[in-house]
C-alpha atoms as a PDB file:
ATOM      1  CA  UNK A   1     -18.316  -4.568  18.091  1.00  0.00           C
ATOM      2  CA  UNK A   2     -15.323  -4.544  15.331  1.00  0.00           C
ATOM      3  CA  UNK A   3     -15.867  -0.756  14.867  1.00  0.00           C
ATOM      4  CA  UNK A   4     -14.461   0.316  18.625  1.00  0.00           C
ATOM      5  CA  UNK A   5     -11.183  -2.480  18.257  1.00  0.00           C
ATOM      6  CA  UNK A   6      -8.646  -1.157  14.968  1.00  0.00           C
ATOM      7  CA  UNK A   7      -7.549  -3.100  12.444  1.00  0.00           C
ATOM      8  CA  UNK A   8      -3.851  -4.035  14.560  1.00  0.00           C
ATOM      9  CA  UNK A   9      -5.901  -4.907  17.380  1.00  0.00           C
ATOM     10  CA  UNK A  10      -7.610  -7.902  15.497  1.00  0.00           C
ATOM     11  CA  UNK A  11      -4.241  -8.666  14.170  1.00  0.00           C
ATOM     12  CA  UNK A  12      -2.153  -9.316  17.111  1.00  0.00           C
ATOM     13  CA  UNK A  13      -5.129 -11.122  18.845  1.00  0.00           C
ATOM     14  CA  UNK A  14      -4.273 -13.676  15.487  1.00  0.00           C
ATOM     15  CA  UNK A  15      -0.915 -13.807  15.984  1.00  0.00           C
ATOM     16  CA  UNK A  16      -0.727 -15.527  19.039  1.00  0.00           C
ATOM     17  CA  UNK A  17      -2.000 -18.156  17.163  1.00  0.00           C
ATOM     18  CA  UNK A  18       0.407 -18.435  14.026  1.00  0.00           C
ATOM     19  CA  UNK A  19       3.761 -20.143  14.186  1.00  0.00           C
ATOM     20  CA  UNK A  20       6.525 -17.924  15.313  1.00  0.00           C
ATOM     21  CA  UNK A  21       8.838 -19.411  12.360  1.00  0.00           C
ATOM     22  CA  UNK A  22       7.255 -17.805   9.244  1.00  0.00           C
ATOM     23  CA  UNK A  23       9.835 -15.894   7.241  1.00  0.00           C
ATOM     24  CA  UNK A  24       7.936 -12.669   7.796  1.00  0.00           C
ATOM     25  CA  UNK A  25       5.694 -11.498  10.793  1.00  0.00           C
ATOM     26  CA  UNK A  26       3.649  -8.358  10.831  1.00  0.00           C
ATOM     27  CA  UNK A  27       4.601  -7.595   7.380  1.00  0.00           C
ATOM     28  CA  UNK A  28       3.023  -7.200   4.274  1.00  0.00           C
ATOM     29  CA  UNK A  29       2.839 -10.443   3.021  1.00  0.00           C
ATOM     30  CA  UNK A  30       3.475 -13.857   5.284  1.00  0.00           C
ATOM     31  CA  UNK A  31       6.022 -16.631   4.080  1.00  0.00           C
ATOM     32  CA  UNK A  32       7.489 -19.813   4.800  1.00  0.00           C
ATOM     33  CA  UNK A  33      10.100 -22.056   3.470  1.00  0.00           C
ATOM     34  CA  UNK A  34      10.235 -24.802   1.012  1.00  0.00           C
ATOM     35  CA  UNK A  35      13.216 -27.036  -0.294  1.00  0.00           C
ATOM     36  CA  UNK A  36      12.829 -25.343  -3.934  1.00  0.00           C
ATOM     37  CA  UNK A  37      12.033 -22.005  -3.150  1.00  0.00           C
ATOM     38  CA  UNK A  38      10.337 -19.522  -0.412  1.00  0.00           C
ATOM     39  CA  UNK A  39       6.562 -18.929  -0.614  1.00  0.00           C
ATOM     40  CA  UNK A  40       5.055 -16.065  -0.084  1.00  0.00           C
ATOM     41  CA  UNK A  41       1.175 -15.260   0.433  1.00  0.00           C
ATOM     42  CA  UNK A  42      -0.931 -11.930   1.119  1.00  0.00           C
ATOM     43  CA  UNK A  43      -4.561 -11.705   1.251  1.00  0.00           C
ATOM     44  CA  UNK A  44      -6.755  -8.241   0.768  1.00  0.00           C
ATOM     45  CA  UNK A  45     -10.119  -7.532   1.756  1.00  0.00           C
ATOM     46  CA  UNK A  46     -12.117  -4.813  -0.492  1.00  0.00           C
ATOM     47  CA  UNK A  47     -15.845  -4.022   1.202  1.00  0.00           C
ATOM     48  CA  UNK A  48     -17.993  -2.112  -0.260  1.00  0.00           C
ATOM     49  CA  UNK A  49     -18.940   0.407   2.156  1.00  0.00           C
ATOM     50  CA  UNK A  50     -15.023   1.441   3.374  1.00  0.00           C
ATOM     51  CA  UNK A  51     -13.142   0.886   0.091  1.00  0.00           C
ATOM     52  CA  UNK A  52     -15.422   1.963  -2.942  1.00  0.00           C
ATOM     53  CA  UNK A  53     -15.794   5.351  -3.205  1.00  0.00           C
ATOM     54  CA  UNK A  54     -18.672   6.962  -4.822  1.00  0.00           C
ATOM     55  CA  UNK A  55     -17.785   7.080  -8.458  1.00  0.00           C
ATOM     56  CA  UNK A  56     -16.341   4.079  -8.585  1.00  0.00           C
ATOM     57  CA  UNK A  57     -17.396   1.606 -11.389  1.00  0.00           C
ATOM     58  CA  UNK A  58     -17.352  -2.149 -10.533  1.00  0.00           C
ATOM     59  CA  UNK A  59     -15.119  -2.592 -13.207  1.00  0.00           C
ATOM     60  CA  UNK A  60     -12.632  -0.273 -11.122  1.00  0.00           C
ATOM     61  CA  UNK A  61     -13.737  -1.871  -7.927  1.00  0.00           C
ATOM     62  CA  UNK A  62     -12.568  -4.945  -9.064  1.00  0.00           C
ATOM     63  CA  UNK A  63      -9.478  -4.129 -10.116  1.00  0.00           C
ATOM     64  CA  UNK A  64      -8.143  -2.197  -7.439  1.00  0.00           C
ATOM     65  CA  UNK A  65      -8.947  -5.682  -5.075  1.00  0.00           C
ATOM     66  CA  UNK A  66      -6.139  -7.136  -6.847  1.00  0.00           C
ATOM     67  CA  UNK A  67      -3.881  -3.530  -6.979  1.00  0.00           C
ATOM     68  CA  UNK A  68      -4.269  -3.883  -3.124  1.00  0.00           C
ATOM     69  CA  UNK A  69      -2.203  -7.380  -2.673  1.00  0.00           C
ATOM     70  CA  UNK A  70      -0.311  -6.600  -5.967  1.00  0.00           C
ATOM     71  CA  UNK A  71       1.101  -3.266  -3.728  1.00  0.00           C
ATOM     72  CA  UNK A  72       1.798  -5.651  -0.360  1.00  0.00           C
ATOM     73  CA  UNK A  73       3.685  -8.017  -2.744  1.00  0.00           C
ATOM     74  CA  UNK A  74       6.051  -5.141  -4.469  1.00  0.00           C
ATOM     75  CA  UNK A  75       6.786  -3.409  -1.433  1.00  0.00           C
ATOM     76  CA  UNK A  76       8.376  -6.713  -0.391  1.00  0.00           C
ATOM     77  CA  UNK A  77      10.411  -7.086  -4.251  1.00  0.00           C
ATOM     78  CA  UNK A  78       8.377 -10.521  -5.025  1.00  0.00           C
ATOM     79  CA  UNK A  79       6.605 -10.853  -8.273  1.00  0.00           C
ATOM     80  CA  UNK A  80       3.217 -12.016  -7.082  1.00  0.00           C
ATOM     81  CA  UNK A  81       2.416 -15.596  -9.817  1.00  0.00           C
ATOM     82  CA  UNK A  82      -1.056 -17.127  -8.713  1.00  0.00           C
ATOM     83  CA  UNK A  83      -4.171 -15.718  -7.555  1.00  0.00           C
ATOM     84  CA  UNK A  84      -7.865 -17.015  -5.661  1.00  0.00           C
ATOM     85  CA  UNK A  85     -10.741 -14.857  -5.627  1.00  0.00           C
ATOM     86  CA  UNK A  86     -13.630 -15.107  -2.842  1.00  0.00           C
ATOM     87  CA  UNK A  87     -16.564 -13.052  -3.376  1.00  0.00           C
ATOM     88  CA  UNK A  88     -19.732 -11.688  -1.831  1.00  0.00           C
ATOM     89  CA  UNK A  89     -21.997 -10.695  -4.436  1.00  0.00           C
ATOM     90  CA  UNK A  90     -25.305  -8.426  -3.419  1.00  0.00           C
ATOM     91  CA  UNK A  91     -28.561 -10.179  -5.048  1.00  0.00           C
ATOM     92  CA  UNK A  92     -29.445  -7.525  -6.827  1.00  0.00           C
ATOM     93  CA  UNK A  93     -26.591  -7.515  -9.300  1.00  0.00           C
ATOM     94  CA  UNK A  94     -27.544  -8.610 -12.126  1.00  0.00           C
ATOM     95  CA  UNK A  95     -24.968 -11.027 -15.258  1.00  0.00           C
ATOM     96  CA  UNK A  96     -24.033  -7.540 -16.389  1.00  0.00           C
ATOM     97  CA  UNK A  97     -22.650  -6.238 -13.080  1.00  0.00           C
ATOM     98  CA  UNK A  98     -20.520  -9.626 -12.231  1.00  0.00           C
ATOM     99  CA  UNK A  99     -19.323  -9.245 -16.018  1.00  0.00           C
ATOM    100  CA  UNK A 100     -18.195  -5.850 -15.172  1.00  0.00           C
ATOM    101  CA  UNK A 101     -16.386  -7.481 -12.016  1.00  0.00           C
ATOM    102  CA  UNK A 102     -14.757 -10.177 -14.267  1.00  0.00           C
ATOM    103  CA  UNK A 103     -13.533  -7.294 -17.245  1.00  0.00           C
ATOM    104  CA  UNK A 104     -11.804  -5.667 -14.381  1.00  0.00           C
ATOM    105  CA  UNK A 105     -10.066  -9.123 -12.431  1.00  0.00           C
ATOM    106  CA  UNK A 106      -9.056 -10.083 -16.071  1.00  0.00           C
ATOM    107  CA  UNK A 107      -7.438  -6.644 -16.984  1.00  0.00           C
ATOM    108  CA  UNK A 108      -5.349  -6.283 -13.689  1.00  0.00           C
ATOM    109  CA  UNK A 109      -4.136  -9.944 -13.674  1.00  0.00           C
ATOM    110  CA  UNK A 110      -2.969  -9.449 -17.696  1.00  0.00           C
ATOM    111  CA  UNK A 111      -1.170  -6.360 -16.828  1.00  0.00           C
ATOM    112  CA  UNK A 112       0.768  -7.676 -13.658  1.00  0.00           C
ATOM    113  CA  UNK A 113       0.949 -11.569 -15.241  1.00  0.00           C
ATOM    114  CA  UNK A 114      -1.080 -13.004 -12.640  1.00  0.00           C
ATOM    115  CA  UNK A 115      -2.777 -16.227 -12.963  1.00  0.00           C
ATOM    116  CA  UNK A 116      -6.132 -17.079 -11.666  1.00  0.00           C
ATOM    117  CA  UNK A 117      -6.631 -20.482 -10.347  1.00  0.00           C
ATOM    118  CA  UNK A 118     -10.013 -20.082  -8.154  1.00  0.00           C
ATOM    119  CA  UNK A 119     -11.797 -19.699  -5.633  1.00  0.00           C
ATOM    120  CA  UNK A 120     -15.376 -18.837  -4.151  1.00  0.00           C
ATOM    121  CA  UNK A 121     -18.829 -17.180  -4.236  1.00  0.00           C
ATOM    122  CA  UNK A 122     -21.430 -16.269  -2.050  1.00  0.00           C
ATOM    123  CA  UNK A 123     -24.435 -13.334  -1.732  1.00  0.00           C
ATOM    124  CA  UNK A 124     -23.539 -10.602   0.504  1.00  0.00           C
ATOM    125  CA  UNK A 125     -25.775  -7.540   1.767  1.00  0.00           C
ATOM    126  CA  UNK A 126     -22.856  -5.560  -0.401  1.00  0.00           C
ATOM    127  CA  UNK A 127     -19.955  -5.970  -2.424  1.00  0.00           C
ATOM    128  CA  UNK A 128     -17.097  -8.250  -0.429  1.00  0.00           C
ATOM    129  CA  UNK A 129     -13.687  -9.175  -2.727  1.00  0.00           C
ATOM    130  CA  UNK A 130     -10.936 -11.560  -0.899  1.00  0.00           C
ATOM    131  CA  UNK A 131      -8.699 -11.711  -2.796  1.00  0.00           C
ATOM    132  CA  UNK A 132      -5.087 -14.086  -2.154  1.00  0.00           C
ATOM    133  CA  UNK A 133      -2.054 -13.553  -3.860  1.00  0.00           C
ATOM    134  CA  UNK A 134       0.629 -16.435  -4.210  1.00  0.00           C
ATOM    135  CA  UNK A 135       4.084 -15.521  -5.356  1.00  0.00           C
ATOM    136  CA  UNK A 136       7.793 -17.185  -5.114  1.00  0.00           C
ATOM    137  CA  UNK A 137      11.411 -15.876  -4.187  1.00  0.00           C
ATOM    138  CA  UNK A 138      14.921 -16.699  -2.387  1.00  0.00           C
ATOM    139  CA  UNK A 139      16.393 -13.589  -2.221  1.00  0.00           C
ATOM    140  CA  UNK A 140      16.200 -11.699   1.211  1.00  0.00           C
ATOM    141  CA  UNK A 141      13.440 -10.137   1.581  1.00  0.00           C
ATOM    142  CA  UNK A 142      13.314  -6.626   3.395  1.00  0.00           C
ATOM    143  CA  UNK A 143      11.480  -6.571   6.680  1.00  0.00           C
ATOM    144  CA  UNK A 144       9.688  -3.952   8.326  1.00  0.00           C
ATOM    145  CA  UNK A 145      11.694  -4.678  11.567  1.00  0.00           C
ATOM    146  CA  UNK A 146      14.907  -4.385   9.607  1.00  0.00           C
ATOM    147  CA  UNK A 147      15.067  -0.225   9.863  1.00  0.00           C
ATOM    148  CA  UNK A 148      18.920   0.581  11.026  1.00  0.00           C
ATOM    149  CA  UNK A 149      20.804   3.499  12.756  1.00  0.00           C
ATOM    150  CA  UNK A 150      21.834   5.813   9.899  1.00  0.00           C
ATOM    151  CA  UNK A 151      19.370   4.722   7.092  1.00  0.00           C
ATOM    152  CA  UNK A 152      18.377   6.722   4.370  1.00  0.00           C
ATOM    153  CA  UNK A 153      14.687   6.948   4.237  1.00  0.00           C
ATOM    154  CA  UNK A 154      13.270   6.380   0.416  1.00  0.00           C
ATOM    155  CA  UNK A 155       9.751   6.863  -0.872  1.00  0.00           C
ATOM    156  CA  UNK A 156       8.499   6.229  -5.109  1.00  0.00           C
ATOM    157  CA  UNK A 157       5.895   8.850  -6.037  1.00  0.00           C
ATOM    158  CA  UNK A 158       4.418  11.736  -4.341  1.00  0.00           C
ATOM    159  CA  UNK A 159       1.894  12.207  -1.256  1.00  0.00           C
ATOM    160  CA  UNK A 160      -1.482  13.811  -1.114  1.00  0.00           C
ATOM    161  CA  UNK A 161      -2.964  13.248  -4.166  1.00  0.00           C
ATOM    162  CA  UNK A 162      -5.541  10.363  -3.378  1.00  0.00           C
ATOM    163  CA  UNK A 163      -6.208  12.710  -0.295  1.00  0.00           C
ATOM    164  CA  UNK A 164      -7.387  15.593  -2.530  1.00  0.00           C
ATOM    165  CA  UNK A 165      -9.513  12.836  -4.647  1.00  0.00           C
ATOM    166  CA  UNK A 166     -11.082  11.077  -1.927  1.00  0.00           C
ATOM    167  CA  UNK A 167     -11.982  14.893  -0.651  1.00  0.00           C
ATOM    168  CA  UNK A 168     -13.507  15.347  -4.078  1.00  0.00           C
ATOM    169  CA  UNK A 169     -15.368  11.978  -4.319  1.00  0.00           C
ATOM    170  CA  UNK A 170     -16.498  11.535  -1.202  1.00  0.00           C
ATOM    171  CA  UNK A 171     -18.347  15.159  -1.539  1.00  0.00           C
ATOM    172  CA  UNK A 172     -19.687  14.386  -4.820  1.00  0.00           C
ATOM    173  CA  UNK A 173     -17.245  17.272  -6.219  1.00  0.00           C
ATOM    174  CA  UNK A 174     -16.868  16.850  -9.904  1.00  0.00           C
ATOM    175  CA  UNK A 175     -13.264  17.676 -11.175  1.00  0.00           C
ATOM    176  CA  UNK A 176     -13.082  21.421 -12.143  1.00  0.00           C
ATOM    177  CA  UNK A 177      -9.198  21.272 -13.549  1.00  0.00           C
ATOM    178  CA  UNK A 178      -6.314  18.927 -14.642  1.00  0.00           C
ATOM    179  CA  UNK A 179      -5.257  18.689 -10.906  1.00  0.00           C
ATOM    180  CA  UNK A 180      -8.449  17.715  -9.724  1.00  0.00           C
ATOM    181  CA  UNK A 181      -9.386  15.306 -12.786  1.00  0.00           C
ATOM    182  CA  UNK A 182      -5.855  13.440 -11.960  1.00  0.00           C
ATOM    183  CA  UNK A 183      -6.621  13.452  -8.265  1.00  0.00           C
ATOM    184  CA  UNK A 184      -9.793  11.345  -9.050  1.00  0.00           C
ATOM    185  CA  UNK A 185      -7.746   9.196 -11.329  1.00  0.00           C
ATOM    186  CA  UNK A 186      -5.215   8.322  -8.667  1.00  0.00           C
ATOM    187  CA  UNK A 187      -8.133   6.615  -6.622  1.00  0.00           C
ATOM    188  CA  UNK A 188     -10.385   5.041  -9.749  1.00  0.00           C
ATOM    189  CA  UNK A 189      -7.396   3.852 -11.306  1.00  0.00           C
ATOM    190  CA  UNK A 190      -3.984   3.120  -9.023  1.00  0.00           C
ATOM    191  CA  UNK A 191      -1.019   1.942 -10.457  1.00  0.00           C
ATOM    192  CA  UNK A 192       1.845  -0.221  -8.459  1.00  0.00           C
ATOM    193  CA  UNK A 193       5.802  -0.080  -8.977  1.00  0.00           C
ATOM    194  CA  UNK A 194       6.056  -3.505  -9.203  1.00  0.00           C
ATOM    195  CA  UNK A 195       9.451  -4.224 -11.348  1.00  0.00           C
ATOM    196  CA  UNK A 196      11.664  -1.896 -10.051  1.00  0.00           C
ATOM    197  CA  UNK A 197      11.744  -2.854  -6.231  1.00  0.00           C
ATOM    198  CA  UNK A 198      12.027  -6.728  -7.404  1.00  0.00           C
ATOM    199  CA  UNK A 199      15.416  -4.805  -8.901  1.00  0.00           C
ATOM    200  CA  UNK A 200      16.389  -2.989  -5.999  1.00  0.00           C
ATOM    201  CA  UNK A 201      15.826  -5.752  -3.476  1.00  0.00           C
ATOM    202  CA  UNK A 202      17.159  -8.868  -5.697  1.00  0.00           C
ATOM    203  CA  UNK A 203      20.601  -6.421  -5.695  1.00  0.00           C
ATOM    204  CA  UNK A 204      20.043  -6.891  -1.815  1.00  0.00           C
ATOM    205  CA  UNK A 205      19.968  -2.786  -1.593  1.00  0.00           C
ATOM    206  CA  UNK A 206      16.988  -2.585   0.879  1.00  0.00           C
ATOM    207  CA  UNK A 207      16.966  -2.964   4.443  1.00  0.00           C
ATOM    208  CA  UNK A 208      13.199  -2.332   5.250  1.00  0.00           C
ATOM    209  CA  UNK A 209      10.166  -1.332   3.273  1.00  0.00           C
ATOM    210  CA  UNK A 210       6.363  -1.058   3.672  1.00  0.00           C
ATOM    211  CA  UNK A 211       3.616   0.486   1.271  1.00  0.00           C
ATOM    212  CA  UNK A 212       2.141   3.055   1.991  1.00  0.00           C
ATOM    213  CA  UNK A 213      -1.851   2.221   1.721  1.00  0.00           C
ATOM    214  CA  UNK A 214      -3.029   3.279   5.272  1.00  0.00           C
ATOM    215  CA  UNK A 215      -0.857   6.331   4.507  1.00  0.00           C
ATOM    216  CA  UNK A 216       2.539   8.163   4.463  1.00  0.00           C
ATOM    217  CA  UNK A 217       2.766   8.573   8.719  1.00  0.00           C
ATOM    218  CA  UNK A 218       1.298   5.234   9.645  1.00  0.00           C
ATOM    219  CA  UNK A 219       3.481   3.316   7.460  1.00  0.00           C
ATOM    220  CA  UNK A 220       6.172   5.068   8.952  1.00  0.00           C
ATOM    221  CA  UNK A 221       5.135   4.419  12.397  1.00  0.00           C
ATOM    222  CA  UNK A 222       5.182   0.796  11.602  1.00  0.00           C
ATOM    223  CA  UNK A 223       8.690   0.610  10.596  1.00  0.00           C
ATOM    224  CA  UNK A 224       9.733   2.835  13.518  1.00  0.00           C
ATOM    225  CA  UNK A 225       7.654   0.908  16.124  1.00  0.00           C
ATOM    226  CA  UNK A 226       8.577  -3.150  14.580  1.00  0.00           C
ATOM    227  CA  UNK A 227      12.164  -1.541  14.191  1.00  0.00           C
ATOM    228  CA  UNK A 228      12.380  -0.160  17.894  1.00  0.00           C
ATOM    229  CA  UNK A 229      14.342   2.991  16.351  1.00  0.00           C
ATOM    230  CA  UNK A 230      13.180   7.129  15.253  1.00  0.00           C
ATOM    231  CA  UNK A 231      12.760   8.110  11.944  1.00  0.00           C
ATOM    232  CA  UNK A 232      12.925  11.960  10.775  1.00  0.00           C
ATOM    233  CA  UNK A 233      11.520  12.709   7.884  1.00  0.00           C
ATOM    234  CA  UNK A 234      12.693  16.423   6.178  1.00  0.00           C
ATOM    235  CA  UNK A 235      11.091  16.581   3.029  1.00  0.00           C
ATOM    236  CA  UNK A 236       7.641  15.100   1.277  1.00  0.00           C
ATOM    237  CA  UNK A 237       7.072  14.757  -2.048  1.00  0.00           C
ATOM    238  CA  UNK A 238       3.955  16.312  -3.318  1.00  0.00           C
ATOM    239  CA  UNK A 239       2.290  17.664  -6.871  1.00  0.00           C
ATOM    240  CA  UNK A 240       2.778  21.366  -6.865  1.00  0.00           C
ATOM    241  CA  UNK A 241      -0.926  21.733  -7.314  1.00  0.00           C
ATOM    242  CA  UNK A 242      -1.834  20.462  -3.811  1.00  0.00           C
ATOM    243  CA  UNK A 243      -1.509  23.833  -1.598  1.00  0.00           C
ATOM    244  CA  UNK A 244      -3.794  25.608  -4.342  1.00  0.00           C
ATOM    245  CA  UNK A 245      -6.125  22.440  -3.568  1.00  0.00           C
ATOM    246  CA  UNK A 246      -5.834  22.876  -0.265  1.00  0.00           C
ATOM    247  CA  UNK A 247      -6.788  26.275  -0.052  1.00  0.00           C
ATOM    248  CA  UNK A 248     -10.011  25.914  -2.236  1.00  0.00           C
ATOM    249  CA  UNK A 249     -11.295  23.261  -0.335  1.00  0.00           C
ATOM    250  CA  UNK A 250      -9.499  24.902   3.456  1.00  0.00           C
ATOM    251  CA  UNK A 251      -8.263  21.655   4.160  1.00  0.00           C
ATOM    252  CA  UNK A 252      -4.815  21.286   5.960  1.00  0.00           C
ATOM    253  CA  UNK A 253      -2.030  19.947   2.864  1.00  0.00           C
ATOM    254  CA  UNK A 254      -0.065  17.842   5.696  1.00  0.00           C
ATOM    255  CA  UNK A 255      -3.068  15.769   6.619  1.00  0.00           C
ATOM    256  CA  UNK A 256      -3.361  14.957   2.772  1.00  0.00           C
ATOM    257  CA  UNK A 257       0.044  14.301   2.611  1.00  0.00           C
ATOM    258  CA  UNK A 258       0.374  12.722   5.482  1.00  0.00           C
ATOM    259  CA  UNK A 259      -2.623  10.620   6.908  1.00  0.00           C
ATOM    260  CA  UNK A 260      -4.439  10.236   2.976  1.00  0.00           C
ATOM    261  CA  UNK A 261      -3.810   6.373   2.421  1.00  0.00           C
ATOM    262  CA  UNK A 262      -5.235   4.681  -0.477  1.00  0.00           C
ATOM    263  CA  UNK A 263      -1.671   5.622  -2.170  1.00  0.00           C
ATOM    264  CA  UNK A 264       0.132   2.714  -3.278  1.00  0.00           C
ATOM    265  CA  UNK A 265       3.721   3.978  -2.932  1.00  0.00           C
ATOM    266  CA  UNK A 266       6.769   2.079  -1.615  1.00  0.00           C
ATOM    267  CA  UNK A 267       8.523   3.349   1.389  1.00  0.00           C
ATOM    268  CA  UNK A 268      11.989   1.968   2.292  1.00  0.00           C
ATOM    269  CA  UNK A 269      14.953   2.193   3.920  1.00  0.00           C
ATOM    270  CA  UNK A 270      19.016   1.999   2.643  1.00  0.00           C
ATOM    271  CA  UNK A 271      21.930   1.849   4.827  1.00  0.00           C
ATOM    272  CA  UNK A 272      24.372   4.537   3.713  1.00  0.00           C
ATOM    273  CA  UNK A 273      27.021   2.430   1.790  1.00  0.00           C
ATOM    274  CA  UNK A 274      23.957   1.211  -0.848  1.00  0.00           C
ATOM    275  CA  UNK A 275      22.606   4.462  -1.049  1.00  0.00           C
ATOM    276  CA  UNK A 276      24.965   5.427  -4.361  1.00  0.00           C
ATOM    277  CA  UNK A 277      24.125   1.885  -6.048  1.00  0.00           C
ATOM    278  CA  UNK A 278      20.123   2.396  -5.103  1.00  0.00           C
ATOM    279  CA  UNK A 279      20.352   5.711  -6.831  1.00  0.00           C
ATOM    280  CA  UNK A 280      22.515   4.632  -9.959  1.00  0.00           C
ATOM    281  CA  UNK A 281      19.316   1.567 -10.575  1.00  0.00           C
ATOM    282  CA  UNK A 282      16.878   3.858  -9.615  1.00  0.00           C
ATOM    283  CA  UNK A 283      17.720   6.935 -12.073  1.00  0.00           C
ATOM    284  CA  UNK A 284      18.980   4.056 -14.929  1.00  0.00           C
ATOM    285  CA  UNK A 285      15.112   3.001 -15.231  1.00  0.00           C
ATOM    286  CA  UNK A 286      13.404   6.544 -14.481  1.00  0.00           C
ATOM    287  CA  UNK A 287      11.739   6.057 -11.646  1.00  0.00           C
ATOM    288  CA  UNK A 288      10.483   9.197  -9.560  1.00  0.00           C
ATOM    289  CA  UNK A 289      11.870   8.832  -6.048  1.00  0.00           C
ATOM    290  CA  UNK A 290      13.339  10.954  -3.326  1.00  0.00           C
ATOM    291  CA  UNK A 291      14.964  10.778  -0.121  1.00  0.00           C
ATOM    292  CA  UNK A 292      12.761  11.688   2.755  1.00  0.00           C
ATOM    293  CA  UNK A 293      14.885  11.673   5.697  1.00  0.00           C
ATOM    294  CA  UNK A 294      16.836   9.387   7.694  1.00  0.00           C
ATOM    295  CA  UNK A 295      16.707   6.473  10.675  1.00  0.00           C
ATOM    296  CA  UNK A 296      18.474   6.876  14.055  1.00  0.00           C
ATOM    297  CA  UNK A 297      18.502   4.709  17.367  1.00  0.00           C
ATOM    298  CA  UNK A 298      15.479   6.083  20.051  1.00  0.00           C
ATOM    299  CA  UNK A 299      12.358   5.891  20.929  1.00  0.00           C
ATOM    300  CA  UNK A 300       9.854   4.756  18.177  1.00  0.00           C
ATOM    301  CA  UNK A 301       8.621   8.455  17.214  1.00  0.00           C
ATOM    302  CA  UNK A 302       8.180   9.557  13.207  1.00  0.00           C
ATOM    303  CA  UNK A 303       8.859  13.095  13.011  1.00  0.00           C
ATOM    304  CA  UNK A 304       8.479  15.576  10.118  1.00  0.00           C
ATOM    305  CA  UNK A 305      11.028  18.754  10.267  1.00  0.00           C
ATOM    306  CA  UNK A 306      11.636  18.421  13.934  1.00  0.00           C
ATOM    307  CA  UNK A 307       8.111  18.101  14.943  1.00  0.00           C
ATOM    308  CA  UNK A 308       6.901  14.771  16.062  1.00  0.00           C
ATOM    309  CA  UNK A 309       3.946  13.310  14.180  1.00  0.00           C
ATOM    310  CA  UNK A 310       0.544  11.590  15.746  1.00  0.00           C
ATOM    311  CA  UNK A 311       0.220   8.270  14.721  1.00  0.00           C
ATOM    312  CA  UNK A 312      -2.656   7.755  12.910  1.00  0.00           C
ATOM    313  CA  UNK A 313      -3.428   6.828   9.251  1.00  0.00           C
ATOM    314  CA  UNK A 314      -5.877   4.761   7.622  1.00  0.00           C
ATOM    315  CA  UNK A 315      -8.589   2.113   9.017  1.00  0.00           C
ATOM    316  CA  UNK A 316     -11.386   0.287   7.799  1.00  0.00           C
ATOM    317  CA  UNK A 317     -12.639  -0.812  11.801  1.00  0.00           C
ATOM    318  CA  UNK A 318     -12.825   3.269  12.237  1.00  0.00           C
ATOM    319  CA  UNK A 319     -14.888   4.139   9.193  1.00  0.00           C
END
């Protein structure tokens, strides 16, 4: 059964049946070339039962579908253009509920200029969304096997709060404080940095880069592993708010900052001469991002202040 094989297992099984000569393998997005310009093309699966948490709307629901390619396509710098939709819709919905489902598809693509060109319906025992993002670019495009000896490590936003939301939503925990009400946001409503990496990589500034959806230490582990090198990681980012969270709830803060997922942040890597011009773009258009730690030759460990981290993270095959 699917449930006792993980999500990379299924993946590699495919890839011994793709051409070796895409542009990108094991990435987030796949691409190949074309006389006028590169092609790129990622495809997200939202299910009901492992992506929707409890106070979701449909509206949401929808939306985020599309937020999860949107997220593979910026953490690559490539402005995603064209979109296809497949859907399994439960028969009890009624013309409300797949108007709900349209409101949100129609907001998302209008906010990241997406257009829809098609694609599919069916009935489903619950809520399925496939959704296929198309987008265009010939400017080198970081890979996650493209870590180096000496990068800085990078990260946009913080860590930990969709783990203190899905904590709160998954209990059926209403929101008792500011904190908690915008750690329920950050999972009903996620928002991508879309513009600024297409900046930072069409300057050629990036050597590697993954978001960081299945969470903080997986993502790293995939860099570190498709890379072959160590990455040590010094400082996280996280809302001020989280240890009090923590300790309310006596949860442990570096599992939600570290194994959360459902965060949409862009993790990268800089080789030490393009770290000044990275910071100069990245500080010119007010972006919130720190420096994490930094990439060495070894074995393919992640480690956070000396200690080295388990790999694990998210996955829908484990739920």
């Amino acid at each position: 059964m699917a449930k006792s094989l993980s999500e990379e297992q299924i993946i590699m099984l495919f890839n011994k049946i793709m051409p070796k000569n895409r542009i990108l393998v094991d990435d987030d997005v796949s691409g190949f070339k074309n006389n006028r310009s590169n092609i790129y093309i990622s495809s997200d699966m939202l299910v009901e039962s492992t992506d929707i948490p409890p106070n979701m709307n449909l509206i949401q629901a929808s939306r985020k579908s599309i937020i999860m390619s949107i997220s593979d396509f910026a953490s690559k710098g490539i402005r995603p253009k064209y979109c296809n939709l497949s859907l399994g819709i439960p028969k009890t919905y009624s013309l409300n509920d797949v108007k709900k489902l349209v409101k949100g598809f129609n907001s998302v693509l209008k906010e990241y200029d997406i257009i829809l060109l098609g694609g599919d319906t069916n009935s489903s025992e619950e809520l399925v969304i496939d959704s296929t993002l198309v987008g265009f670019s010939n400017f080198t495009i970081p890979k996650r096997t493209n870590a180096k000896n000496n990068d800085i490590v990078y990260c946009l936003g913080t860590f930990g709060l969709t783990g203190a939301g899905m904590h709160l939503s998954l209990n059926n925990l209403k929101p008792s404080n500011n904190f908690e009400k915008q750690a329920i946001n950050s999972i009903l409503n996620p928002i991508v940095e879309l513009d600024i990496f297409i900046k930072l990589v069409k300057n050629n500034l990036i050597n590697s880069s993954i978001d960081s959806s299945d969470g903080l230490c997986s993502s790293l582990y995939k860099i570190a592993e498709l890379s072959k090198v160590s990455i040590q990681i010094d400082s996280i980012p996280f809302n001020s708010k989280l240890k009090n969270f923590s300790d309310k709830f006596n949860l442990c803060i570096n599992d939600l900052i570290l194994y959360s997922g459902e965060e949409y942040n862009i993790i990268f890597t800089v080789k030490p001469n393009n770290v000044k011009k990275c910071d100069t773009l990245l500080l010119n258009n007010n972006i919130n991002f720190n420096k994490i730690g930094s990439v060495s030759s070894g074995k393919s460990i992640v480690s956070y202040k000396n200690k080295i981290l388990k790999n694990r993270g998210w996955d829908g095959f484990s739920q």
